[in-house]
C-alpha atoms as a PDB file:
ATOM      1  CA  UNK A   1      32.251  29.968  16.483  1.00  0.00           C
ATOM      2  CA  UNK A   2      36.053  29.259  17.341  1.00  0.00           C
ATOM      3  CA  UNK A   3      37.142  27.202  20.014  1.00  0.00           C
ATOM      4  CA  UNK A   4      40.170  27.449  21.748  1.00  0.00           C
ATOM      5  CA  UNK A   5      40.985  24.668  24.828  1.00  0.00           C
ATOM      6  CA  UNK A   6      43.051  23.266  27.162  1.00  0.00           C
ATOM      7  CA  UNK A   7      42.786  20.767  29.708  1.00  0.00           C
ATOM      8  CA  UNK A   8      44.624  19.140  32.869  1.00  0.00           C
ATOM      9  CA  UNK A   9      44.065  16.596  35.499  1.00  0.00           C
ATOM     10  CA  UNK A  10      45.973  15.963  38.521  1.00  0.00           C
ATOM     11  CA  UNK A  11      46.035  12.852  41.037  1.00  0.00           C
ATOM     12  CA  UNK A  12      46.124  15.704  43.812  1.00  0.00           C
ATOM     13  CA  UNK A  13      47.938  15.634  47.229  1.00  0.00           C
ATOM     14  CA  UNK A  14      46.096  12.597  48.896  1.00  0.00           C
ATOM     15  CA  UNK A  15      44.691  10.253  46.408  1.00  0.00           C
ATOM     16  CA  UNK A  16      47.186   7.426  45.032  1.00  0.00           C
ATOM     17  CA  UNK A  17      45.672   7.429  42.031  1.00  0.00           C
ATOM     18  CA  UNK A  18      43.564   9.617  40.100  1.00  0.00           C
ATOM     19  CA  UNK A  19      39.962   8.331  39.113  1.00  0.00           C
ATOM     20  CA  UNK A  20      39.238  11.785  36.916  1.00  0.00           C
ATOM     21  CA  UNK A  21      39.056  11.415  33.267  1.00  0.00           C
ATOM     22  CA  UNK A  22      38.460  14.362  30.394  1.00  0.00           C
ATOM     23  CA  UNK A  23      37.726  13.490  26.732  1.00  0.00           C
ATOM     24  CA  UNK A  24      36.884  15.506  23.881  1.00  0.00           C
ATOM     25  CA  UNK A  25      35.835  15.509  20.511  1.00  0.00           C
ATOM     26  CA  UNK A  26      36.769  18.100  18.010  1.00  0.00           C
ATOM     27  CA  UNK A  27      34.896  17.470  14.999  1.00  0.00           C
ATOM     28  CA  UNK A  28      32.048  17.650  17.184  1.00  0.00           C
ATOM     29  CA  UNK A  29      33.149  20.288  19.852  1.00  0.00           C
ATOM     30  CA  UNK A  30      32.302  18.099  22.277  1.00  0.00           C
ATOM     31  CA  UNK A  31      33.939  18.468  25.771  1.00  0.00           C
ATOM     32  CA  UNK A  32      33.596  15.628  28.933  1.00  0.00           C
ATOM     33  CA  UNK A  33      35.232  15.708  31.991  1.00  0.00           C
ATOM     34  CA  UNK A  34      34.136  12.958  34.368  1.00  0.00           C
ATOM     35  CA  UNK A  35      34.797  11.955  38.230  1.00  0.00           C
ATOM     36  CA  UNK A  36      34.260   8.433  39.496  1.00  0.00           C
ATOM     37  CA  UNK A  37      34.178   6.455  42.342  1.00  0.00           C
ATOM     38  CA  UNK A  38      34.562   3.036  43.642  1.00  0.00           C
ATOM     39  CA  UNK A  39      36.871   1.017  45.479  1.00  0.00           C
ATOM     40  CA  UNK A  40      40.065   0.067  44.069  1.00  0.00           C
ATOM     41  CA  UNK A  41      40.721   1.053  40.208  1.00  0.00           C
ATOM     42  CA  UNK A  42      36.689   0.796  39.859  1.00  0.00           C
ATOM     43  CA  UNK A  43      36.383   4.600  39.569  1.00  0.00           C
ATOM     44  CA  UNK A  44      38.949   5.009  36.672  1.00  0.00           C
ATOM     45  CA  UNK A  45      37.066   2.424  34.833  1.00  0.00           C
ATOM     46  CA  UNK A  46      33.227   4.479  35.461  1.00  0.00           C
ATOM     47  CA  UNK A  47      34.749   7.615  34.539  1.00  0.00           C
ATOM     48  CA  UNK A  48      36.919   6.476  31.402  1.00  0.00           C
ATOM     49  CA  UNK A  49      33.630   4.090  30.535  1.00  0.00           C
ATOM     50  CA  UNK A  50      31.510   6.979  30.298  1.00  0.00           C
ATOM     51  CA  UNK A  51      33.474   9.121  28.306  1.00  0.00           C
ATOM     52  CA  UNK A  52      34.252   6.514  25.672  1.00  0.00           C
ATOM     53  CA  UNK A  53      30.581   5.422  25.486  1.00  0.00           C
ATOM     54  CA  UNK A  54      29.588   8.570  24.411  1.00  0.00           C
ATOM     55  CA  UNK A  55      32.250   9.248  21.825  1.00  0.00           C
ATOM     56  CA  UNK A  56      31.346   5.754  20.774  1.00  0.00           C
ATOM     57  CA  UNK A  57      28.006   6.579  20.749  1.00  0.00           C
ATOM     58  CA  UNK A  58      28.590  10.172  18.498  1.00  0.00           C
ATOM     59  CA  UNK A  59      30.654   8.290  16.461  1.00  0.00           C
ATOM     60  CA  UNK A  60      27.999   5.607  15.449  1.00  0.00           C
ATOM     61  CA  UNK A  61      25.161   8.384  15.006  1.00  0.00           C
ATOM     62  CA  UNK A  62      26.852  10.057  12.268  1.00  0.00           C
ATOM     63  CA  UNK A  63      24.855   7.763  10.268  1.00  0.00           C
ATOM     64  CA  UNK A  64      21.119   8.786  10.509  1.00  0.00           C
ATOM     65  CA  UNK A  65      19.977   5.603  10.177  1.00  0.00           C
ATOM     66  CA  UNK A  66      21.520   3.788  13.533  1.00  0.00           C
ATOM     67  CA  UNK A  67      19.251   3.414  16.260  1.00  0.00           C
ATOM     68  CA  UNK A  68      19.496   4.614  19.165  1.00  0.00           C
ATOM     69  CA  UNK A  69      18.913   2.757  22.264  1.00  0.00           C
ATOM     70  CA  UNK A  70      16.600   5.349  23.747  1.00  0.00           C
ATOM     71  CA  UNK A  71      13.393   7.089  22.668  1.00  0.00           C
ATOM     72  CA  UNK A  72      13.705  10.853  21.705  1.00  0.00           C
ATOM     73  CA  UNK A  73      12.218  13.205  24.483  1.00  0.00           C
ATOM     74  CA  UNK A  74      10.028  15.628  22.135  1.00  0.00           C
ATOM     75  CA  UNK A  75      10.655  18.282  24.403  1.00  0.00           C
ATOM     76  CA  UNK A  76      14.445  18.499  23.531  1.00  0.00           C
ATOM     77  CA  UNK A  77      16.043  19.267  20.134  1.00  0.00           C
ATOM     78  CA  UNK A  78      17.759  16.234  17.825  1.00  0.00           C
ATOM     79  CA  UNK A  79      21.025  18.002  19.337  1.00  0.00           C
ATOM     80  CA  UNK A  80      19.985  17.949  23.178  1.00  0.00           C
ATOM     81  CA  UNK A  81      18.054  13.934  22.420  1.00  0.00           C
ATOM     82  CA  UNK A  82      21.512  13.054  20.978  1.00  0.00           C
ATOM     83  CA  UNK A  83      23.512  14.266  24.094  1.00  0.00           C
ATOM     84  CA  UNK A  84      21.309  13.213  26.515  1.00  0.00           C
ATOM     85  CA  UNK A  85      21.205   9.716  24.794  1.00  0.00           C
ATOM     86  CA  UNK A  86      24.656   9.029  24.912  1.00  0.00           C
ATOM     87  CA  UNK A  87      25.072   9.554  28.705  1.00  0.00           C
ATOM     88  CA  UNK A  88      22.027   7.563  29.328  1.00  0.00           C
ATOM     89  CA  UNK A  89      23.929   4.804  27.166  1.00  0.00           C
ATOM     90  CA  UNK A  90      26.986   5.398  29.571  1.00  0.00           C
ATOM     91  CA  UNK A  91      25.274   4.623  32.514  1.00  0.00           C
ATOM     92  CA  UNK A  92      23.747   1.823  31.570  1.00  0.00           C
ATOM     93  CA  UNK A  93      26.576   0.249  30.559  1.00  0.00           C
ATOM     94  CA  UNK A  94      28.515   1.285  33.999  1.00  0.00           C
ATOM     95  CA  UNK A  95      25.794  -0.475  36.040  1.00  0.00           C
ATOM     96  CA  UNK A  96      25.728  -3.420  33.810  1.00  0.00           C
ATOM     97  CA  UNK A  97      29.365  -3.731  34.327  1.00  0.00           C
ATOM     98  CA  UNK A  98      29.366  -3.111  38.018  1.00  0.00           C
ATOM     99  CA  UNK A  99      26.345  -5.536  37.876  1.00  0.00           C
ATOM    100  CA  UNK A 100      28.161  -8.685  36.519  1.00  0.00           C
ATOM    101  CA  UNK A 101      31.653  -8.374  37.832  1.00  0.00           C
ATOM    102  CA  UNK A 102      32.249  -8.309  41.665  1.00  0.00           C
ATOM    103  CA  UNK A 103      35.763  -6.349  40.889  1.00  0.00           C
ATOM    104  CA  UNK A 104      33.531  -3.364  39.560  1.00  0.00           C
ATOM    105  CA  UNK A 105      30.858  -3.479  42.379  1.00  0.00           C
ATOM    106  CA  UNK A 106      29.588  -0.364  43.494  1.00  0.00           C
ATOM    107  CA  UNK A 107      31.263   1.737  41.317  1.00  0.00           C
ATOM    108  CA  UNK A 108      30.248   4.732  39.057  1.00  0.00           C
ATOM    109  CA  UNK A 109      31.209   8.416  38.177  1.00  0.00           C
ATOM    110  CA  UNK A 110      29.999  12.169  37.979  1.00  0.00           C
ATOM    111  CA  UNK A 111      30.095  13.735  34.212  1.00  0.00           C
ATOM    112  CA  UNK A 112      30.022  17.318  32.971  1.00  0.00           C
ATOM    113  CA  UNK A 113      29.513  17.749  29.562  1.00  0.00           C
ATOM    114  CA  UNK A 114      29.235  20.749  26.614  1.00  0.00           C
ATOM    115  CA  UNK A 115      28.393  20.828  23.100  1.00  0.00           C
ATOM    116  CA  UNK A 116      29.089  23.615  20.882  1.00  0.00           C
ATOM    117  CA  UNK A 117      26.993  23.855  17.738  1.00  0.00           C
ATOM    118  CA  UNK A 118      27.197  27.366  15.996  1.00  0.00           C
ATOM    119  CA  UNK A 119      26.350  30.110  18.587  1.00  0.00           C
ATOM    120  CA  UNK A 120      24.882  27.949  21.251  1.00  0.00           C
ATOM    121  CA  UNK A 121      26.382  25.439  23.937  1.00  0.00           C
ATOM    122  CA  UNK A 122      24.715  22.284  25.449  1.00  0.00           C
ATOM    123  CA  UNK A 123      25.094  21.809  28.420  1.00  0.00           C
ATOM    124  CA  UNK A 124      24.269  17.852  30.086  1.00  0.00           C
ATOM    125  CA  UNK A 125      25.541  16.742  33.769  1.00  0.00           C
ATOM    126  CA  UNK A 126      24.588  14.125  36.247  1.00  0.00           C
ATOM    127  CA  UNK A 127      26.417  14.835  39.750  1.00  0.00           C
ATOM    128  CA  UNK A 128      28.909  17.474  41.036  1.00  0.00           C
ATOM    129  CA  UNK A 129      31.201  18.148  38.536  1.00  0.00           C
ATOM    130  CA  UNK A 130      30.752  21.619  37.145  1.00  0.00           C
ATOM    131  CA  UNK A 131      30.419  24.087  34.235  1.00  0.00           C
ATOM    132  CA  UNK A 132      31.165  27.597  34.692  1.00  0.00           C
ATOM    133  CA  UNK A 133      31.074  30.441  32.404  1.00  0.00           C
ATOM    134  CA  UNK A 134      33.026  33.778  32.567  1.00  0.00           C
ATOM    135  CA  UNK A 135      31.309  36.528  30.693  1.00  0.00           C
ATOM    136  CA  UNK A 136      32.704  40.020  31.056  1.00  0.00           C
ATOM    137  CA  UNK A 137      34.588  39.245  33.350  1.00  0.00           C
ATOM    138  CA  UNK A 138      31.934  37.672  35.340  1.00  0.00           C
ATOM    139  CA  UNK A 139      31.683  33.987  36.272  1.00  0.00           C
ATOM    140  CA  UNK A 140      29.092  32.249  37.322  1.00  0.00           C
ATOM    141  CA  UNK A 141      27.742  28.708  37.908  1.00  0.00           C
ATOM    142  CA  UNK A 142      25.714  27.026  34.837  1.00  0.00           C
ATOM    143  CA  UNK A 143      25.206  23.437  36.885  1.00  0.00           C
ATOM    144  CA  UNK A 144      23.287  22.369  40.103  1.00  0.00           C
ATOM    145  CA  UNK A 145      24.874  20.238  42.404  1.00  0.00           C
ATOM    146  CA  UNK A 146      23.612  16.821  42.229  1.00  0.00           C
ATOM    147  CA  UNK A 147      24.488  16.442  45.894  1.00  0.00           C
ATOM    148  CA  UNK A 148      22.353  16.605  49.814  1.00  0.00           C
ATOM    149  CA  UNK A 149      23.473  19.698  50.518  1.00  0.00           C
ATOM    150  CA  UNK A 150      21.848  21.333  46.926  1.00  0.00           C
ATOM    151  CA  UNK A 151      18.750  19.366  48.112  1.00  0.00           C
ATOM    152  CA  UNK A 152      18.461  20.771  51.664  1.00  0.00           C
ATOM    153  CA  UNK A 153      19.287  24.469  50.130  1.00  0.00           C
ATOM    154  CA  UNK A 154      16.569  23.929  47.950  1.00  0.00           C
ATOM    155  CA  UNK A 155      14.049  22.970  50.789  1.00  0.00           C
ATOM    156  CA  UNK A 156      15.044  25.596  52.841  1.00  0.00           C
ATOM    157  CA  UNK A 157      15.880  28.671  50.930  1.00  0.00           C
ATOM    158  CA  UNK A 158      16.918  31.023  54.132  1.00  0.00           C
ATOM    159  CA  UNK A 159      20.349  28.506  54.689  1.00  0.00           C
ATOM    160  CA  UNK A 160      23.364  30.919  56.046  1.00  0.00           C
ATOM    161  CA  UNK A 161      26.428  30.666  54.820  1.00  0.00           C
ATOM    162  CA  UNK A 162      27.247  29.427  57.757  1.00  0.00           C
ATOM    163  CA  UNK A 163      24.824  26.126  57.759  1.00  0.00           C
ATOM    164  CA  UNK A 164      26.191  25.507  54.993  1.00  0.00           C
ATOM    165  CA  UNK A 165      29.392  25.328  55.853  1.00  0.00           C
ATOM    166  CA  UNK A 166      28.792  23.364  58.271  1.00  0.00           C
ATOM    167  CA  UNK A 167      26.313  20.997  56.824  1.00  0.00           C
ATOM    168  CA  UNK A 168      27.666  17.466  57.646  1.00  0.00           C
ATOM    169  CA  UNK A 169      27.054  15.987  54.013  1.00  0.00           C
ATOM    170  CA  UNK A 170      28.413  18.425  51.859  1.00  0.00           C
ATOM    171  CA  UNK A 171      30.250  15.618  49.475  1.00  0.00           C
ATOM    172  CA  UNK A 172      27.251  13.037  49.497  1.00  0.00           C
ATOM    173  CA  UNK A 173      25.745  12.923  45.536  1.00  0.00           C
ATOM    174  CA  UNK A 174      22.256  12.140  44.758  1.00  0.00           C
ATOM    175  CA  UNK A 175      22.901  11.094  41.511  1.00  0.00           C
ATOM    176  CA  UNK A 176      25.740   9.992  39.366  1.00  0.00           C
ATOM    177  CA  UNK A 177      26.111   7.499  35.911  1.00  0.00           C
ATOM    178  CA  UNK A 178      25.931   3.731  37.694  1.00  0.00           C
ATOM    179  CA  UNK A 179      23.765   4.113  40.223  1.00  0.00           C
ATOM    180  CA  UNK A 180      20.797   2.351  38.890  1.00  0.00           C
ATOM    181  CA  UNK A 181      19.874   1.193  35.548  1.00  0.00           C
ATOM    182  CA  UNK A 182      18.248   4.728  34.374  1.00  0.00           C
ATOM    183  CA  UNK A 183      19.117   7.787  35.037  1.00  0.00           C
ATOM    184  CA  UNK A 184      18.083  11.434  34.784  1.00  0.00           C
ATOM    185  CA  UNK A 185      20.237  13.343  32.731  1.00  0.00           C
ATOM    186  CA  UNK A 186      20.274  17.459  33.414  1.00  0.00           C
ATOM    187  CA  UNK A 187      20.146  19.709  30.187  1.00  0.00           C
ATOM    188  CA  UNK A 188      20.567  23.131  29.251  1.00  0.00           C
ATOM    189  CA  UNK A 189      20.956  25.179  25.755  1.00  0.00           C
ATOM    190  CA  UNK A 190      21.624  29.188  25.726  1.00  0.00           C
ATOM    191  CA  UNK A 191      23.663  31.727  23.206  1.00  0.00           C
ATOM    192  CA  UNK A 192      27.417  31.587  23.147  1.00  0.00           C
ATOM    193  CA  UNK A 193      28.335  35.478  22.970  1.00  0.00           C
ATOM    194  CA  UNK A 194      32.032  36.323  21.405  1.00  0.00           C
ATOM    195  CA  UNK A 195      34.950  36.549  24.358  1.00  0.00           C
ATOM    196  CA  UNK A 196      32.709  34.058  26.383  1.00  0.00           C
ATOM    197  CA  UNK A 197      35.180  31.122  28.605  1.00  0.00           C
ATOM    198  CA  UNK A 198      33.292  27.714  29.835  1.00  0.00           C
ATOM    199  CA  UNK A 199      35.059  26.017  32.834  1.00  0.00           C
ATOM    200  CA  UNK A 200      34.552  22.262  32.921  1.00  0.00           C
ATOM    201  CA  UNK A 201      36.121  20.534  36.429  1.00  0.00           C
ATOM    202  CA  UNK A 202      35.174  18.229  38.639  1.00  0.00           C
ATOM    203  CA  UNK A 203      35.087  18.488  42.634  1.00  0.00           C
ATOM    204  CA  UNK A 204      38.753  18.369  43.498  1.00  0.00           C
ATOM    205  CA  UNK A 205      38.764  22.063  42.221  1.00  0.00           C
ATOM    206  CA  UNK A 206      35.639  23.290  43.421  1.00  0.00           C
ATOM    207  CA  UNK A 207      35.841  22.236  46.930  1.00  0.00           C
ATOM    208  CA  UNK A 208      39.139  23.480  46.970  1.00  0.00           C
ATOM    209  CA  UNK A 209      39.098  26.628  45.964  1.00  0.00           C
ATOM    210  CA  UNK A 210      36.481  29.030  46.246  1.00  0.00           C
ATOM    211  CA  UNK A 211      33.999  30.983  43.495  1.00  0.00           C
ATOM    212  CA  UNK A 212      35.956  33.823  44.415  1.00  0.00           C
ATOM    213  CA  UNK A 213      39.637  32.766  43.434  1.00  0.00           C
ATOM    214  CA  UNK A 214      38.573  30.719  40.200  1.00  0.00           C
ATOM    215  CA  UNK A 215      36.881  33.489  38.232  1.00  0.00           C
ATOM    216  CA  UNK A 216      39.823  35.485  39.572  1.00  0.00           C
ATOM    217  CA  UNK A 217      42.340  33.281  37.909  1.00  0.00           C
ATOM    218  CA  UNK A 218      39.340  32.657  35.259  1.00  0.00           C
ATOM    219  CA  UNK A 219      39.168  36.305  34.108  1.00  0.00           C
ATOM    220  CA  UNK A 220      42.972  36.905  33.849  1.00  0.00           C
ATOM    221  CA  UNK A 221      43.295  34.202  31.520  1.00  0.00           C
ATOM    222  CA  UNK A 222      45.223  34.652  28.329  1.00  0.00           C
ATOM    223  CA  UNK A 223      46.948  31.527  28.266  1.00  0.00           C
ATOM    224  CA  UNK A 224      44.344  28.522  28.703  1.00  0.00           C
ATOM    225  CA  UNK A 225      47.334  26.442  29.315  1.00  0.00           C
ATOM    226  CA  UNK A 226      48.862  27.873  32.017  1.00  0.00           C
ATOM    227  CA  UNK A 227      45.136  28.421  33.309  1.00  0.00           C
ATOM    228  CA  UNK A 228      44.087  24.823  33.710  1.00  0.00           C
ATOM    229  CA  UNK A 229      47.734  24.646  35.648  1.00  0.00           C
ATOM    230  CA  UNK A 230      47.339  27.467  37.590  1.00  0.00           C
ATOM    231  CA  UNK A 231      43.073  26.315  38.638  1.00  0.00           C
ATOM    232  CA  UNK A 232      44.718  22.530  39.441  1.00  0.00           C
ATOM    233  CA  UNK A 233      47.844  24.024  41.342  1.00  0.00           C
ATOM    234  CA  UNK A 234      45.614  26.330  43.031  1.00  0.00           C
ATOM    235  CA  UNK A 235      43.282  23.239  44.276  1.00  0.00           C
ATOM    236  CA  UNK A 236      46.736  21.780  45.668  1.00  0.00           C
ATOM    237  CA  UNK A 237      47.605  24.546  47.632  1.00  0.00           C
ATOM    238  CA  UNK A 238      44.279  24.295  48.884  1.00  0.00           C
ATOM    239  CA  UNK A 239      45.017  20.450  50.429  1.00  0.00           C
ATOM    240  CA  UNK A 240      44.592  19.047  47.149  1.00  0.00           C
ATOM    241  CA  UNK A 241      42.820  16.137  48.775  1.00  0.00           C
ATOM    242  CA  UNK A 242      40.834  14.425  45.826  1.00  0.00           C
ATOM    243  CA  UNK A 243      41.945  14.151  42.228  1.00  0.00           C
ATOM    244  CA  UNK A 244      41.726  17.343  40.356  1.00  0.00           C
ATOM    245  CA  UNK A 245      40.370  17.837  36.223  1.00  0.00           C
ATOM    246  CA  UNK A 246      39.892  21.620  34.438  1.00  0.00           C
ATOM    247  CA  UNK A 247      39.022  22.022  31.020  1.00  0.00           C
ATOM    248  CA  UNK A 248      38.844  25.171  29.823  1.00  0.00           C
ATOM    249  CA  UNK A 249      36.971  26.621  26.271  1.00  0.00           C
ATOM    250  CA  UNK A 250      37.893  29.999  24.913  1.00  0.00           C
ATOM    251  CA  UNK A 251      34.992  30.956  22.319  1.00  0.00           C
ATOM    252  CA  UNK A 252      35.165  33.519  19.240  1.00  0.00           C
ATOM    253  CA  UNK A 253      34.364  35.031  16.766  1.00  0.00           C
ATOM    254  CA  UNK A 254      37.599  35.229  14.655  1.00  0.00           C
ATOM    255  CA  UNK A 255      39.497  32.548  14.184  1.00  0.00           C
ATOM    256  CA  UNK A 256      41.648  31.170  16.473  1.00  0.00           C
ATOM    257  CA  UNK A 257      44.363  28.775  16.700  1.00  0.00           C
ATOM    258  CA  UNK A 258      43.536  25.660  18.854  1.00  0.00           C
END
């Protein structure tokens, strides 16, 4: 499978300082975008931490015989145990970090993350940032929401649209890297079919701008460069009122020029 990407973050309209960080490996097609929190720089740091603990992390498991600082689930693949170790790693070391230093108090960060491995994609998140895929020329959302509001939709399954619109904790998480020392790490595998895109972005697009208008933009892509520009300018448009990351993957069949 071929991978084509492109990525962008923005500070956004409001924010002084953008807290968003995307990282990616290529000889292991592995994509992170991440969205902290915390006051001062503290959110840069949780979101930067965690993607450069688990590159660090892939980078020292190359060699089968490291440990690894977690037990393998049994019900995952060596592939899903791997990913799901390495963000487990990452927020262990946030809260240990936020633990010890008063400057760091309080702070940690959302993640999103894929893995391509032949035809399939991994798929690993704690919080509200997002993966979408577009499949002829439909998108839809692979991710839950980490967040109150997915909680209360859960619980009561007959919300309106308009309860949930005006639900008063829409932006309250329920779980995010930092929080406490463990952490419960989301997985999914399924098939990657030729001509399918993978939208990674945390909640300064999604908040912004609506299901509707990103698969629009989304299923019109043909360059993913001015697509990540066009999904972040969108989102400023919008109010742009928290920082703004898109990463998007292009897969095929044929080979493609990254």
């Amino acid at each position: 499978m071929k991978i084509r990407y492109a990525a962008k973050t923005d500070v956004g309209m409001k924010r002084t300082h953008n807290e968003d960080y995307f990282s990616l490996m290529e000889d292991e097609q592995l994509f992170i975008v991440a969205d902290g929190m915390g006051g001062h720089s503290s959110g840069e740091v949780a979101s930067r931490m965690a993607a450069e603990t688990v590159s660090e992390f892939y980078q020292r498991t190359k060699d089968e015989e490291a440990t690894w600082p977690y037990k393998m689930d049994r019900s995952l693949s060596y592939i899903e145990n791997r990913l799901v170790c390495g963000i487990k790693l990452s927020n262990y070391k946030i809260y240990e970090a936020a633990s010890k230093d008063i400057r760091f108090k309080g702070m940690g960060t959302t993640i999103v993350t894929c893995l391509i491995n032949g035809d399939k994609i991994y798929i690993a998140h704690v919080g509200d940032s997002r993966c979408y895929r577009t499949r002829n020329g439909v998108m839809d959302q692979r991710t839950r929401d980490h967040s109150l509001l997915e909680d209360y939709k859960e619980a009561k399954p007959d919300m309106t649209e308009e309860e949930e619109r005006n639900f008063p904790h829409k932006n309250v998480i329920t779980r995010a890297l930092g929080m406490r020392d463990t952490v419960q790490v989301d997985i999914q595998t399924e098939e990657v079919q030729d001509g399918d895109m993978f939208l990674l972005c945390s909640d300064g697009l999604s908040t912004m701008v609506g299901d509707e208008d990103i698969q629009r933009v989304m299923t019109t892509a043909e360059d993913l460069e001015k697509t990540v520009a066009e999904l972040v300018d969108q989102a400023n448009r919008a109010g742009g009122t928290d920082n703004i990351t898109t990463l998007v993957l292009r897969c095929s069949n044929t080979k493609g020029e990254k």
